[in-house]
PDB file of N, CA and C in Angstrom:
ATOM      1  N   UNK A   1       0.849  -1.158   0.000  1.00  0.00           N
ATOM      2  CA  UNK A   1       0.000   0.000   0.000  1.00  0.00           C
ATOM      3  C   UNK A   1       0.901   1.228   0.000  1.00  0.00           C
ATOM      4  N   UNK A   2       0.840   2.071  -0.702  1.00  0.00           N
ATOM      5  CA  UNK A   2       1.621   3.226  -1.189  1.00  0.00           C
ATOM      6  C   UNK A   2       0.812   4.536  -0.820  1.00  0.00           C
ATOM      7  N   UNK A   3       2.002   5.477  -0.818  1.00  0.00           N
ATOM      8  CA  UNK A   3       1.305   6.992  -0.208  1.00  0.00           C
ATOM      9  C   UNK A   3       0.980   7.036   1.260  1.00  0.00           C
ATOM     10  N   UNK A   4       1.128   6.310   2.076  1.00  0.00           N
ATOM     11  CA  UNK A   4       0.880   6.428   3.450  1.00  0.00           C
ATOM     12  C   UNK A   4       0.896   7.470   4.219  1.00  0.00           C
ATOM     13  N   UNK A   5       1.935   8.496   3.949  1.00  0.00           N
ATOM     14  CA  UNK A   5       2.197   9.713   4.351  1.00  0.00           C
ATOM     15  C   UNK A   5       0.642  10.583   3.997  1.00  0.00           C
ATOM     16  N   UNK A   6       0.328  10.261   2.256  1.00  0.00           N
ATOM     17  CA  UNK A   6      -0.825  11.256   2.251  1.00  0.00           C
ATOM     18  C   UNK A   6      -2.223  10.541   3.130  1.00  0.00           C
ATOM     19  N   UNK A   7      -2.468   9.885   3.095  1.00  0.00           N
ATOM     20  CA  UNK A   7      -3.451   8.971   4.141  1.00  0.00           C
ATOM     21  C   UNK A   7      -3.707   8.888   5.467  1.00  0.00           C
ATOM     22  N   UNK A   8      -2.323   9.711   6.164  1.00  0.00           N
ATOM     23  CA  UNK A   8      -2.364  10.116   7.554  1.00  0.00           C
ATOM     24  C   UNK A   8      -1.672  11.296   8.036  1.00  0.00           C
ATOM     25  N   UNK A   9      -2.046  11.921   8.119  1.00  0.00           N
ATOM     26  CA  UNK A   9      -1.106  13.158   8.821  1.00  0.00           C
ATOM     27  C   UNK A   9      -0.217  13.153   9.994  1.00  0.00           C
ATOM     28  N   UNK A  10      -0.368  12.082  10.582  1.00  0.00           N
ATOM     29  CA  UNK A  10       0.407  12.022  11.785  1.00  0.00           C
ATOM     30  C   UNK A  10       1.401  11.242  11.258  1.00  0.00           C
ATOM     31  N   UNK A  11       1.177  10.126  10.037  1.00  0.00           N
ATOM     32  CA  UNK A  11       2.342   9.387   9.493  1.00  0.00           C
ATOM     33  C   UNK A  11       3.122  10.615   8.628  1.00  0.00           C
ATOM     34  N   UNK A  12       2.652  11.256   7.931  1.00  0.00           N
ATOM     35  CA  UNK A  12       3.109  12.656   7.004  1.00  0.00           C
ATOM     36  C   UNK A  12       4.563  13.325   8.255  1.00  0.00           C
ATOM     37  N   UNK A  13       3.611  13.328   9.280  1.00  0.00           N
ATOM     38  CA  UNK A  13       5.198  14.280  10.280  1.00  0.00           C
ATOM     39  C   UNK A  13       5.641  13.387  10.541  1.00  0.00           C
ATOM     40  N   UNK A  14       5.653  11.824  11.115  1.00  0.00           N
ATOM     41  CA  UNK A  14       6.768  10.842  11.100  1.00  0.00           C
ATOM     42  C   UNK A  14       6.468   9.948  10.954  1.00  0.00           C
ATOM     43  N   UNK A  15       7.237   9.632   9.944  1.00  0.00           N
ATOM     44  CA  UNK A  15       6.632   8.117   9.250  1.00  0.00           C
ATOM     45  C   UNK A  15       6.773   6.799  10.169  1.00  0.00           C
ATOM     46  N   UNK A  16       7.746   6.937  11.062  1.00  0.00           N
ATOM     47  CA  UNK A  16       7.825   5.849  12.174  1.00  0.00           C
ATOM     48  C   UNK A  16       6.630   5.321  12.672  1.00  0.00           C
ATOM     49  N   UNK A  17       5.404   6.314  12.467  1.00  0.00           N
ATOM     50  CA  UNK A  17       4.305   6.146  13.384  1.00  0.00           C
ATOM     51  C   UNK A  17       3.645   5.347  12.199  1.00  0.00           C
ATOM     52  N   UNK A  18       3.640   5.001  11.338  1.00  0.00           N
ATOM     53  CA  UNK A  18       3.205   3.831  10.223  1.00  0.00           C
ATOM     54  C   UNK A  18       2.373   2.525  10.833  1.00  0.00           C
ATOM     55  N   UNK A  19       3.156   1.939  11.417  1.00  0.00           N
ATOM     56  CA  UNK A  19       2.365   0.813  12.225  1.00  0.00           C
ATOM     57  C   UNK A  19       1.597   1.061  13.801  1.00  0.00           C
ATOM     58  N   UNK A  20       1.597   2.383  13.731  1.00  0.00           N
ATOM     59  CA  UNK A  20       0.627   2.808  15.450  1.00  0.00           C
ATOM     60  C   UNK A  20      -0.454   3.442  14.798  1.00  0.00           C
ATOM     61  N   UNK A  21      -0.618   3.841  13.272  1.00  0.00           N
ATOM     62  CA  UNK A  21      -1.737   4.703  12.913  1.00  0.00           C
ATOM     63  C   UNK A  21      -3.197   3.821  12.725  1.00  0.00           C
ATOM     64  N   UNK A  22      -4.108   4.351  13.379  1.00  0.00           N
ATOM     65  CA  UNK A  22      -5.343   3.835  13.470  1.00  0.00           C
ATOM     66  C   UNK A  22      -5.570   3.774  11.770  1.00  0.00           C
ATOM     67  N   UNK A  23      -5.465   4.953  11.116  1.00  0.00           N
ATOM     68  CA  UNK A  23      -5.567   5.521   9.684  1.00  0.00           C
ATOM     69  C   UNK A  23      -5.479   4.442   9.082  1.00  0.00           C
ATOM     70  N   UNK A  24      -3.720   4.117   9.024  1.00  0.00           N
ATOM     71  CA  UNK A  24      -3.393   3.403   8.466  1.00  0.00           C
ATOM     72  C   UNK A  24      -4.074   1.944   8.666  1.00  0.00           C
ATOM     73  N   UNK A  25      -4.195   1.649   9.439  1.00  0.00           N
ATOM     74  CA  UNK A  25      -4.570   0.178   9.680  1.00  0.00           C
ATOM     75  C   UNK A  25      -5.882   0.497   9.062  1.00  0.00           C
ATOM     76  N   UNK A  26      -6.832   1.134   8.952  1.00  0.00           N
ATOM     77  CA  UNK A  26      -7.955   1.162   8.444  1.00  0.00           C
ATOM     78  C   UNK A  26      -8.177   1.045   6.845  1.00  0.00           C
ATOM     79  N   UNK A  27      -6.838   1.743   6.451  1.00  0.00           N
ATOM     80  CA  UNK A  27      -6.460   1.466   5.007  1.00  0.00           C
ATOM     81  C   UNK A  27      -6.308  -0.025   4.730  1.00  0.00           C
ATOM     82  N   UNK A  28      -5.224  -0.702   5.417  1.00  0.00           N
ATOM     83  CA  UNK A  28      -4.903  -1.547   5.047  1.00  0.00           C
ATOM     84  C   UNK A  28      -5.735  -2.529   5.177  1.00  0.00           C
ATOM     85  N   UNK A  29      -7.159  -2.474   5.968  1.00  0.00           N
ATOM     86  CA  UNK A  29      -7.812  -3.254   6.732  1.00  0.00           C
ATOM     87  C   UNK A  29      -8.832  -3.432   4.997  1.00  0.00           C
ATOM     88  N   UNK A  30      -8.865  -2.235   4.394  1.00  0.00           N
ATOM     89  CA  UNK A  30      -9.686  -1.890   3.688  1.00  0.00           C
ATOM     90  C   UNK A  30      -9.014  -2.787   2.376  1.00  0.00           C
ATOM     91  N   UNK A  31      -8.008  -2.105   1.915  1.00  0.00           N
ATOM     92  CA  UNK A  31      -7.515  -3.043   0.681  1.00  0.00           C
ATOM     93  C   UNK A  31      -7.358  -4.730   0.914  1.00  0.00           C
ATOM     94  N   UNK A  32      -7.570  -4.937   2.159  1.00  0.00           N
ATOM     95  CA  UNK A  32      -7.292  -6.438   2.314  1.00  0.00           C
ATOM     96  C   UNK A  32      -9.069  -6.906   1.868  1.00  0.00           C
ATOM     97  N   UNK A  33      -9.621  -6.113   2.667  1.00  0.00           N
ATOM     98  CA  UNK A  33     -11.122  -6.877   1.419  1.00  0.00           C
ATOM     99  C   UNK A  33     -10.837  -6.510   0.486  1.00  0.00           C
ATOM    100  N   UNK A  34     -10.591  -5.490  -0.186  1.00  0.00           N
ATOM    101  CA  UNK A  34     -10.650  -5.197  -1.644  1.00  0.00           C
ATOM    102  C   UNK A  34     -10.537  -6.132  -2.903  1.00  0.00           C
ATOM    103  N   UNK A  35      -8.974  -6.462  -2.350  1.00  0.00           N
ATOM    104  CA  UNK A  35      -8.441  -7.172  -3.215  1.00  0.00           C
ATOM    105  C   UNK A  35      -8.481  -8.706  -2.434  1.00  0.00           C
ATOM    106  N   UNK A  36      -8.628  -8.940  -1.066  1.00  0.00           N
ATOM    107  CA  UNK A  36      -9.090 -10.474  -1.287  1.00  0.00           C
ATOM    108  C   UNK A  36      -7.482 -11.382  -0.423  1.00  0.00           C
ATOM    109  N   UNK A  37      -6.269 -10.584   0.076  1.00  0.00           N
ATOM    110  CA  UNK A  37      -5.188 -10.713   0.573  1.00  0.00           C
ATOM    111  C   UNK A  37      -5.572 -10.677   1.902  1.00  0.00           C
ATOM    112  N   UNK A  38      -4.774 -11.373   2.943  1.00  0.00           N
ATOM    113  CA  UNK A  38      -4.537 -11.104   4.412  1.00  0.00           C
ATOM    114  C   UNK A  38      -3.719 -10.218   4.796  1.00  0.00           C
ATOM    115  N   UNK A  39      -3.858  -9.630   5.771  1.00  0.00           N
ATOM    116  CA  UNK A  39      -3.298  -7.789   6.363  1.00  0.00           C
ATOM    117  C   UNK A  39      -2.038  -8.288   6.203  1.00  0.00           C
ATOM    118  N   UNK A  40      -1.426  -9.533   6.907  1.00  0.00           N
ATOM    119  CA  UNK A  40       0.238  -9.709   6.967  1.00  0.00           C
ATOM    120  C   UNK A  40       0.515  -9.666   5.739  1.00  0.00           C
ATOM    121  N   UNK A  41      -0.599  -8.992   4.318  1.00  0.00           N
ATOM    122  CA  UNK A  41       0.657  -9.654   3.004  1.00  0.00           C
ATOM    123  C   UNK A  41       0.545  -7.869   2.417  1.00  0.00           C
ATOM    124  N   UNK A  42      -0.098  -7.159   3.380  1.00  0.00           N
ATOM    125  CA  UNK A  42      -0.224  -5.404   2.683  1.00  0.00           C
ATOM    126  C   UNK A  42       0.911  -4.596   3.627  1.00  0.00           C
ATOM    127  N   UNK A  43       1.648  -4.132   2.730  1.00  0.00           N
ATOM    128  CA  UNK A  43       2.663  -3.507   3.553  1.00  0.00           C
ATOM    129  C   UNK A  43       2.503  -1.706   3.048  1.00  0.00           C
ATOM    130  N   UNK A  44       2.619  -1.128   3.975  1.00  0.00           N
ATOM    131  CA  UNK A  44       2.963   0.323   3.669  1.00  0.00           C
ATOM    132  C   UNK A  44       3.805   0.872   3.537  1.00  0.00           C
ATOM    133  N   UNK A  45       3.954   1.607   2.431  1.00  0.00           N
ATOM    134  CA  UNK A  45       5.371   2.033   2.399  1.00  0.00           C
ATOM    135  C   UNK A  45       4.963   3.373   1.718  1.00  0.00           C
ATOM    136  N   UNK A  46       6.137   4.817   1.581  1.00  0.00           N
ATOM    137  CA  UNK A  46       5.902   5.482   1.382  1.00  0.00           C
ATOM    138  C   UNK A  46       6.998   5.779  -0.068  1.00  0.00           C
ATOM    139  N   UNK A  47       6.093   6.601  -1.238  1.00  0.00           N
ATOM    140  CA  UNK A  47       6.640   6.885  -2.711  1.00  0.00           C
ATOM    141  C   UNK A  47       7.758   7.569  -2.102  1.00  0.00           C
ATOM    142  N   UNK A  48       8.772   7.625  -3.202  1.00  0.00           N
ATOM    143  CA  UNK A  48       9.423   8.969  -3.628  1.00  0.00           C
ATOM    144  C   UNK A  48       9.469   9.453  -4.258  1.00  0.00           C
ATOM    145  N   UNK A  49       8.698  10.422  -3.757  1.00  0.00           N
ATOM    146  CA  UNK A  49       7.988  11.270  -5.518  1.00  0.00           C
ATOM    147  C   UNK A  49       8.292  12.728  -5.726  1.00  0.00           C
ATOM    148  N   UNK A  50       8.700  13.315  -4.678  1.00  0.00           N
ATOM    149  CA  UNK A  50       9.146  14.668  -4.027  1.00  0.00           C
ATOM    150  C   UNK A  50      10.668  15.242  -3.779  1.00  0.00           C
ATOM    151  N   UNK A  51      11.135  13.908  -3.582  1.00  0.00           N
ATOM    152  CA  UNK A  51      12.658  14.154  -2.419  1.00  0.00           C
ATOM    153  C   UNK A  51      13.604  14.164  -3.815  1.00  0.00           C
ATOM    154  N   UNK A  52      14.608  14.369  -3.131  1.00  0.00           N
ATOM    155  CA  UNK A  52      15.519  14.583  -3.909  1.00  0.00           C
ATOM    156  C   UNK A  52      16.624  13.424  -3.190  1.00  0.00           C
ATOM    157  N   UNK A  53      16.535  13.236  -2.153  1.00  0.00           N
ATOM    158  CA  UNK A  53      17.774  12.770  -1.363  1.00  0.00           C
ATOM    159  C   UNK A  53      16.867  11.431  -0.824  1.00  0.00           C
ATOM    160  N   UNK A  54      17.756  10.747  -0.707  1.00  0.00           N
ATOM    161  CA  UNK A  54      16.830   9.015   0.161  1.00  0.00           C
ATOM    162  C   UNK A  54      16.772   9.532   1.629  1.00  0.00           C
ATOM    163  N   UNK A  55      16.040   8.779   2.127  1.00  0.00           N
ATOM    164  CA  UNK A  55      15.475   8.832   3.885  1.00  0.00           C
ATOM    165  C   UNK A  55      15.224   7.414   4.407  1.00  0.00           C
ATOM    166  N   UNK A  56      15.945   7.542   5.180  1.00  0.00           N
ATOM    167  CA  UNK A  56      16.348   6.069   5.910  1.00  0.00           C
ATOM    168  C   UNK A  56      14.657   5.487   6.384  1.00  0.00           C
ATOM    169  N   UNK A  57      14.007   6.288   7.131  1.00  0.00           N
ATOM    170  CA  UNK A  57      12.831   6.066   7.302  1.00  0.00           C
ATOM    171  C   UNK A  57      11.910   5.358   6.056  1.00  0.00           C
ATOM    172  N   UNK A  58      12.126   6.353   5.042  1.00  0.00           N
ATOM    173  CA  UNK A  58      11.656   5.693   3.908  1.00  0.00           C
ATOM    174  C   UNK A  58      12.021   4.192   3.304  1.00  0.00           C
ATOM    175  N   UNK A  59      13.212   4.397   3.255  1.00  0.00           N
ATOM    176  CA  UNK A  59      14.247   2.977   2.556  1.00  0.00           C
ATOM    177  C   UNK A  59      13.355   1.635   3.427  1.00  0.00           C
ATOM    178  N   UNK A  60      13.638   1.965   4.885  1.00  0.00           N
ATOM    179  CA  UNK A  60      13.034   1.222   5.654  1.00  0.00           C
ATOM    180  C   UNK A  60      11.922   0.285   5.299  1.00  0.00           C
ATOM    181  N   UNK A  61      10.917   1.266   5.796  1.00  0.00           N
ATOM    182  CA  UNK A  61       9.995   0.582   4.668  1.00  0.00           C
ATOM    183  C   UNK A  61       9.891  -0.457   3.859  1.00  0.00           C
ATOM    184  N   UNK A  62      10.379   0.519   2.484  1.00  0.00           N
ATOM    185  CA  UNK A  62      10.810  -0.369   1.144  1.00  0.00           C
ATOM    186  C   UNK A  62      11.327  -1.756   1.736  1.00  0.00           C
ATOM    187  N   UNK A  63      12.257  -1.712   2.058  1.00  0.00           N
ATOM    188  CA  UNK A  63      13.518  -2.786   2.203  1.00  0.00           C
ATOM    189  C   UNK A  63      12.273  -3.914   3.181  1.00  0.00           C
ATOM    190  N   UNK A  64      11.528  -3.613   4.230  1.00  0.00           N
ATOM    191  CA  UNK A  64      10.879  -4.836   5.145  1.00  0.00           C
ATOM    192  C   UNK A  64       9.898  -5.094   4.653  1.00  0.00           C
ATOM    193  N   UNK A  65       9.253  -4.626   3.182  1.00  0.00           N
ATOM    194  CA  UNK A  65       7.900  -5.083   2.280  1.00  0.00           C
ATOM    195  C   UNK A  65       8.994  -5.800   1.019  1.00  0.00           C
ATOM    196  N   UNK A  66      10.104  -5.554   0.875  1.00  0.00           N
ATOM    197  CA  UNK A  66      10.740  -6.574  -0.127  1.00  0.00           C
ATOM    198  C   UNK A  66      11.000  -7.643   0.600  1.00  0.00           C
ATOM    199  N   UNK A  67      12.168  -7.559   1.890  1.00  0.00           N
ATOM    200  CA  UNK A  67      12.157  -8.883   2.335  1.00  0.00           C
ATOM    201  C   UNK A  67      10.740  -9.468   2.674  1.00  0.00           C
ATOM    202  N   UNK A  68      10.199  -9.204   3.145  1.00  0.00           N
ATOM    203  CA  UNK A  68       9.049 -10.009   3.339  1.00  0.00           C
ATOM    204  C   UNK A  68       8.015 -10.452   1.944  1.00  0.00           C
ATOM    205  N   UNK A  69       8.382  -9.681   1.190  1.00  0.00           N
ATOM    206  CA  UNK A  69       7.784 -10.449  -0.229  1.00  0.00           C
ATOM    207  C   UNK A  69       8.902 -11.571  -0.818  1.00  0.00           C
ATOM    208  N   UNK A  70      10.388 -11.202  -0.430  1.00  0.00           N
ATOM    209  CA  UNK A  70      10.785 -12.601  -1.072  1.00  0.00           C
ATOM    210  C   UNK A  70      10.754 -13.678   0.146  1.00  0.00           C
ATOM    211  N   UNK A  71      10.623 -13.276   1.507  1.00  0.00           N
ATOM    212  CA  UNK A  71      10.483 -14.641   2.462  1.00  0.00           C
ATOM    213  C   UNK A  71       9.263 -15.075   2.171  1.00  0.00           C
ATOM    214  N   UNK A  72       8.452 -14.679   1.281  1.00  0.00           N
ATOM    215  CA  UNK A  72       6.959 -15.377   0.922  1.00  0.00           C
ATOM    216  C   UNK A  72       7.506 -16.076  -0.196  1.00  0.00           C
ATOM    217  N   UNK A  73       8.025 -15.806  -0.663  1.00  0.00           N
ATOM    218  CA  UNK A  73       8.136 -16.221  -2.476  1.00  0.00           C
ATOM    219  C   UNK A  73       9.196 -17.664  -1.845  1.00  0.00           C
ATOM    220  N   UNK A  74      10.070 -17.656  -1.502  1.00  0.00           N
ATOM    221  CA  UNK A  74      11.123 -18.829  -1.038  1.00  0.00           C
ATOM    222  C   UNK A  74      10.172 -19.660   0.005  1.00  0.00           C
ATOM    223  N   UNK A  75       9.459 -19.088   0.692  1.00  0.00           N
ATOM    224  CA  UNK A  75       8.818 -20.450   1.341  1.00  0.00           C
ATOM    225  C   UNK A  75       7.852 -20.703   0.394  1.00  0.00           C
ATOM    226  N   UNK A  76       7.134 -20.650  -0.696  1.00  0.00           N
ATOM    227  CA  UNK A  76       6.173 -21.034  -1.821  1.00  0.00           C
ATOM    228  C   UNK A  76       6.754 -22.169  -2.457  1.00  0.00           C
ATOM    229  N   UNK A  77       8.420 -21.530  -2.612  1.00  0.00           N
ATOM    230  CA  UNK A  77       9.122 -22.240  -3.461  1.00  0.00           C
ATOM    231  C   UNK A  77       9.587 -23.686  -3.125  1.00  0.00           C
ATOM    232  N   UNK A  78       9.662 -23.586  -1.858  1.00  0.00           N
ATOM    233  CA  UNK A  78      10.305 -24.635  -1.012  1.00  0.00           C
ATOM    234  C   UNK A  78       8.992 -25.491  -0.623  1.00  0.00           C
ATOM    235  N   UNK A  79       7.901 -25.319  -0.444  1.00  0.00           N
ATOM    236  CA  UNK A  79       6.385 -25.797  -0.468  1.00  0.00           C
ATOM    237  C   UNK A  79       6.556 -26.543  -1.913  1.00  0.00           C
ATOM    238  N   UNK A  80       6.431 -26.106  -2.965  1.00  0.00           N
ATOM    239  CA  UNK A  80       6.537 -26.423  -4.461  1.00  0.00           C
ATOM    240  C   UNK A  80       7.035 -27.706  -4.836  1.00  0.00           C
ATOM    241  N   UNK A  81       8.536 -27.313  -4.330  1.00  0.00           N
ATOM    242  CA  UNK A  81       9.485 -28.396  -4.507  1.00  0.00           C
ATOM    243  C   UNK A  81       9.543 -29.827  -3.182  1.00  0.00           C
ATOM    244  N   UNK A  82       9.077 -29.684  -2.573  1.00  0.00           N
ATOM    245  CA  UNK A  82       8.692 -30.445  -1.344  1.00  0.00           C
ATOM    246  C   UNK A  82       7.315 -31.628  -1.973  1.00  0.00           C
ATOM    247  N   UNK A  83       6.658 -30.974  -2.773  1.00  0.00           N
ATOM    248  CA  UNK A  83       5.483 -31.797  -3.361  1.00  0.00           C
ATOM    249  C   UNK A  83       5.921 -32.640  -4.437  1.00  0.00           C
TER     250      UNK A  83
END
């Protein structure tokens, strides 16, 4: 789930607060019916669409919705090959 910052204002002044935002969880609560996924597989993360310079806060993010999309993908894989 992308844009998080615009979706909460309290995440907008620090993004740390990402996983304490009522907001947010309401988002994510929301795209998980949407599209039909469980909350552990919607991650928030915020664009860079503005900055000029990277932000660790940001990277953050990014970086714990990739690992956790490839620790999904390698245990699929290992499920796969196990059959």
């Amino acid at each position: 789930m992308t844009k998080v910052d615009e979706a909460c204002p309290l995440v907008k002044n620090d993004l740390k607060k990402v996983y304490t935002s009522k907001k947010i969880k309401e988002k994510m609560h929301f795209c998980s019916e949407m599209i039909g996924v469980p909350m552990n597989c919607i991650f928030p993360v915020k664009n860079y669409h503005d900055e000029i310079d990277t932000d660790d806060d940001v990277d953050v993010l990014v970086l714990k919705a990739f690992d956790q999309i490839v620790n999904f993908a390698h245990e699929r894989l290992m499920e796969a090959a196990s059959n």
